[in-house]
C-alpha atoms as a PDB file:
ATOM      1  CA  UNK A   1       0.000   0.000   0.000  1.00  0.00           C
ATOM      2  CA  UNK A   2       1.307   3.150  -1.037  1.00  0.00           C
ATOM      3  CA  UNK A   3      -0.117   7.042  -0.295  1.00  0.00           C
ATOM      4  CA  UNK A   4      -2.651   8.635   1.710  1.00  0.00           C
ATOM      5  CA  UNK A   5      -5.923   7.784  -0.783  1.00  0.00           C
ATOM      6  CA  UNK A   6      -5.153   3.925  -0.192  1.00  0.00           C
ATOM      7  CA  UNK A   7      -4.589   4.502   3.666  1.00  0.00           C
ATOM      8  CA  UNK A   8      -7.995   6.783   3.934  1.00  0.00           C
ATOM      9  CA  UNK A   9      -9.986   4.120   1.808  1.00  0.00           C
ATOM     10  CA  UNK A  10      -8.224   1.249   4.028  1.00  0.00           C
ATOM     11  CA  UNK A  11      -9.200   3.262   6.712  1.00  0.00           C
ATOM     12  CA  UNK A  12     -12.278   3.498   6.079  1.00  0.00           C
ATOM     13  CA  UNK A  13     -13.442   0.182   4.956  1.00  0.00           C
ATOM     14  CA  UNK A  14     -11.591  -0.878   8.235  1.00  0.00           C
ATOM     15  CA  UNK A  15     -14.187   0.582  10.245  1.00  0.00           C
ATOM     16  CA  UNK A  16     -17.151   0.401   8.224  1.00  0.00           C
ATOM     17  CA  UNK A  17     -16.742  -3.449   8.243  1.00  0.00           C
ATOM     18  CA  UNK A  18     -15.953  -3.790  11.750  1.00  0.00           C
ATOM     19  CA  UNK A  19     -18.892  -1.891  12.327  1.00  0.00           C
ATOM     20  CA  UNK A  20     -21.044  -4.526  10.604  1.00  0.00           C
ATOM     21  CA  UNK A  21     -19.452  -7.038  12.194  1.00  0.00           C
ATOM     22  CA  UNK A  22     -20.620  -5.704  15.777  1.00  0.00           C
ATOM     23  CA  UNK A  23     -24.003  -4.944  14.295  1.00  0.00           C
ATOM     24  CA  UNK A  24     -24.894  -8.479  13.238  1.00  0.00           C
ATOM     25  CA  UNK A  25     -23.318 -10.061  16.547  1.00  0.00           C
ATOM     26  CA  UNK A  26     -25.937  -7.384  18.490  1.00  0.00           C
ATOM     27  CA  UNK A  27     -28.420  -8.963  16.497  1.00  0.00           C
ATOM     28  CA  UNK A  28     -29.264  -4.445  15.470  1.00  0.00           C
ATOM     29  CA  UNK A  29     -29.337  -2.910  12.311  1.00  0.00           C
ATOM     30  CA  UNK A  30     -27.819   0.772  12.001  1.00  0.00           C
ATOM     31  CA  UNK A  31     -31.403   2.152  12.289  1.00  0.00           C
ATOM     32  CA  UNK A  32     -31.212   1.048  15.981  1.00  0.00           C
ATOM     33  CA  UNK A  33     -27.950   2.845  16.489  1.00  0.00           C
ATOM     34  CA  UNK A  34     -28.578   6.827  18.159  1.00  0.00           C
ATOM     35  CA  UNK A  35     -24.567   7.621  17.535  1.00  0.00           C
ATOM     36  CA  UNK A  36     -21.825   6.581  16.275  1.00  0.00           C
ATOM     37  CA  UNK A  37     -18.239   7.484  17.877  1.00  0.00           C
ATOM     38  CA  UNK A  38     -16.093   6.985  15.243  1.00  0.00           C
ATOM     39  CA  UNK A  39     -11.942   6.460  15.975  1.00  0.00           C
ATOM     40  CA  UNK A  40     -10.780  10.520  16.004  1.00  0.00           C
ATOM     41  CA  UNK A  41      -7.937   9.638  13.350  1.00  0.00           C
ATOM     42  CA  UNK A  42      -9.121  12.590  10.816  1.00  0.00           C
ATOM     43  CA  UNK A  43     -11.665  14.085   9.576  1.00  0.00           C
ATOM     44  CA  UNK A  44     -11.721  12.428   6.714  1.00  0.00           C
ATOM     45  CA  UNK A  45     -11.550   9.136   7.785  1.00  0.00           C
ATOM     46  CA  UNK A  46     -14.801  10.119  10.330  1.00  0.00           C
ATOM     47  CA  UNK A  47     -16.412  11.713   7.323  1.00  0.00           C
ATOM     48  CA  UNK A  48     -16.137   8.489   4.933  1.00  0.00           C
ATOM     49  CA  UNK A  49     -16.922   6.356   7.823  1.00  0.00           C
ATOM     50  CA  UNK A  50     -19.950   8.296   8.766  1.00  0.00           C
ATOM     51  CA  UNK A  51     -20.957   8.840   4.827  1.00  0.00           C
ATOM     52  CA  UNK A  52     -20.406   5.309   3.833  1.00  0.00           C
ATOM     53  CA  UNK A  53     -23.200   3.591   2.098  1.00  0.00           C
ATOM     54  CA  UNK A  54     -24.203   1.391   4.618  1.00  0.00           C
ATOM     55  CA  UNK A  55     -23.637   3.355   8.125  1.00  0.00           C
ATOM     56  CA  UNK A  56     -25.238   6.979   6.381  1.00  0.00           C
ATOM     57  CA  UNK A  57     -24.786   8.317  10.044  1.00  0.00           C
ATOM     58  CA  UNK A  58     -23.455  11.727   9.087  1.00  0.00           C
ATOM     59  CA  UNK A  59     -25.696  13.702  11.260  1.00  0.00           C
ATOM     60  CA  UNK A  60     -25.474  10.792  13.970  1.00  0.00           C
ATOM     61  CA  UNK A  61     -21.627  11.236  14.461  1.00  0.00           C
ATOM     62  CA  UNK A  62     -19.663  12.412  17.272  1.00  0.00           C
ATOM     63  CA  UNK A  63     -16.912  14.700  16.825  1.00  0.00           C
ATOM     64  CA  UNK A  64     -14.144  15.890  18.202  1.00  0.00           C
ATOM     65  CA  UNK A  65     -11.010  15.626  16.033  1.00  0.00           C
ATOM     66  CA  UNK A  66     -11.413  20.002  15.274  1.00  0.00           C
ATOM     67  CA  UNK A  67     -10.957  20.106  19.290  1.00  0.00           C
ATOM     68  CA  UNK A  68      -8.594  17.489  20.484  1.00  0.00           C
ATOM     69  CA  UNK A  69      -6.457  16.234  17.391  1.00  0.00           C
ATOM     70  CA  UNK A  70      -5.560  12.961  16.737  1.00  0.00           C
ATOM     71  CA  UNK A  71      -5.318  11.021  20.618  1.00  0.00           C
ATOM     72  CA  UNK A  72      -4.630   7.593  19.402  1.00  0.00           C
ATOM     73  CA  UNK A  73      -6.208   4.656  21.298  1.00  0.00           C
ATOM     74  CA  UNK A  74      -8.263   7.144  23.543  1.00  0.00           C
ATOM     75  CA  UNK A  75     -10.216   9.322  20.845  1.00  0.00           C
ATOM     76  CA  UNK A  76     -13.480   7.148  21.309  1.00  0.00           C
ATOM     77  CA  UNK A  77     -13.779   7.585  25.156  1.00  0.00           C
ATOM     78  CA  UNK A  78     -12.823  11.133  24.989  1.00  0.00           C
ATOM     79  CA  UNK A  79     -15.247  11.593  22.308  1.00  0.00           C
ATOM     80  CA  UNK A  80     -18.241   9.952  23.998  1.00  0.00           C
ATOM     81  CA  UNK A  81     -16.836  11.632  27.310  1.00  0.00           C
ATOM     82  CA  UNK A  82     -17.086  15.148  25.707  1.00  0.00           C
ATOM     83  CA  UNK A  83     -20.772  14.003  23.902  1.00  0.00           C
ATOM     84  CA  UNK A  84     -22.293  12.438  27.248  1.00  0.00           C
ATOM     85  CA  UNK A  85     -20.752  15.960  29.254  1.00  0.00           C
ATOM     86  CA  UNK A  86     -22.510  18.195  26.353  1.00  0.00           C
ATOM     87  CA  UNK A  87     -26.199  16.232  26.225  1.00  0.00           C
ATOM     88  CA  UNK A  88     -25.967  14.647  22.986  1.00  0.00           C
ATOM     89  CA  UNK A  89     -25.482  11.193  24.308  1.00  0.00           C
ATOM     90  CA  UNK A  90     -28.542  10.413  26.842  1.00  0.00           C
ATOM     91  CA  UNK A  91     -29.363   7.384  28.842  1.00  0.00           C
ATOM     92  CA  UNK A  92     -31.269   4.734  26.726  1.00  0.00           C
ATOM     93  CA  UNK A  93     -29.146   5.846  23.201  1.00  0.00           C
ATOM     94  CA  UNK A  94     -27.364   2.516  21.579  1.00  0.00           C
ATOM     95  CA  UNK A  95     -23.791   3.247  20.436  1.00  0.00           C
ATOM     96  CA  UNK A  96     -21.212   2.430  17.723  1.00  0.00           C
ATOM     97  CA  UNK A  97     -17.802   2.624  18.502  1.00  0.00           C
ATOM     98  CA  UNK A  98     -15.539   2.032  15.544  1.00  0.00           C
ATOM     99  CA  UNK A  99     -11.870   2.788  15.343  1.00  0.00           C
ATOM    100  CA  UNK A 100      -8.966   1.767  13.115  1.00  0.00           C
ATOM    101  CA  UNK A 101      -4.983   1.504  14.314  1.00  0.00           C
ATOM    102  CA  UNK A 102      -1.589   0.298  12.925  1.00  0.00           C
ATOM    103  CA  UNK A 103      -1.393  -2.226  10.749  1.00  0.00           C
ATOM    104  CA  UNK A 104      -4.928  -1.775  10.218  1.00  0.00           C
ATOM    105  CA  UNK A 105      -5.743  -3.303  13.660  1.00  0.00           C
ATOM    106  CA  UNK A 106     -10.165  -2.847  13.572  1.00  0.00           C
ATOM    107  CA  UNK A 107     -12.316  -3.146  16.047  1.00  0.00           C
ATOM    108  CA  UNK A 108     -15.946  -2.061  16.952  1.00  0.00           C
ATOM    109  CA  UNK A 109     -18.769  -2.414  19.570  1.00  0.00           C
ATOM    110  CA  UNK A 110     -22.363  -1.260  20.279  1.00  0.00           C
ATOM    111  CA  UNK A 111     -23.773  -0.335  23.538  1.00  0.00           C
ATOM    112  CA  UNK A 112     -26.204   1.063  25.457  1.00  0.00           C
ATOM    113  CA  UNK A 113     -25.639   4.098  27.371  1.00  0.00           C
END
């Protein structure tokens, strides 16, 4: 692999199917999903992620990269953190964490706040 449009669509397909993946083992469907915390890599990574054709949960993301950079491993809790501290995230919303890391480690989950 070779340049940043590989490594962004990587990226991106990385989380997008890990994201399935936790879907179907939750027995949900992204309708049932409130948010989704996407990994705070960049923006557009989240933005792909959040467009892609089978999450379309652009105006369901959480957000933070703008505030708090790139924080590795910890982007998703700070993110949900920040969202649960602001009032976007209530008790009772489902979840989708997603993130991406080196060597295209992927990993997702759903829960419920």
């Amino acid at each position: 692999m070779s340049g940043g449009p590989q490594v962004l669509r990587q990226a991106v397909n990385a989380m997008v199917q890990s994201a399935r993946i936790a879907l179907r083992r939750s027995n949900l469907e992204i309708k049932d999903i409130d948010w989704l915390c996407p990994h705070q890599a960049n923006k557009r990574i989240i933005d792909g992620t959040a467009k892609s054709k089978y999450l379309r949960m652009s105006k369901k993301t959480l957000i933070t990269i703008e505030e708090d950079g790139n924080v590795s491993g910890a982007s998703n809790i700070i993110t949900l953190d920040k969202s649960i501290k602001q009032g976007k995230v209530k008790r009772g919303d489902k979840i989708l964490i997603t993130a991406v890391g080196g060597g295209y480690t992927m990993g997702a989950f759903v829960f419920e706040y």
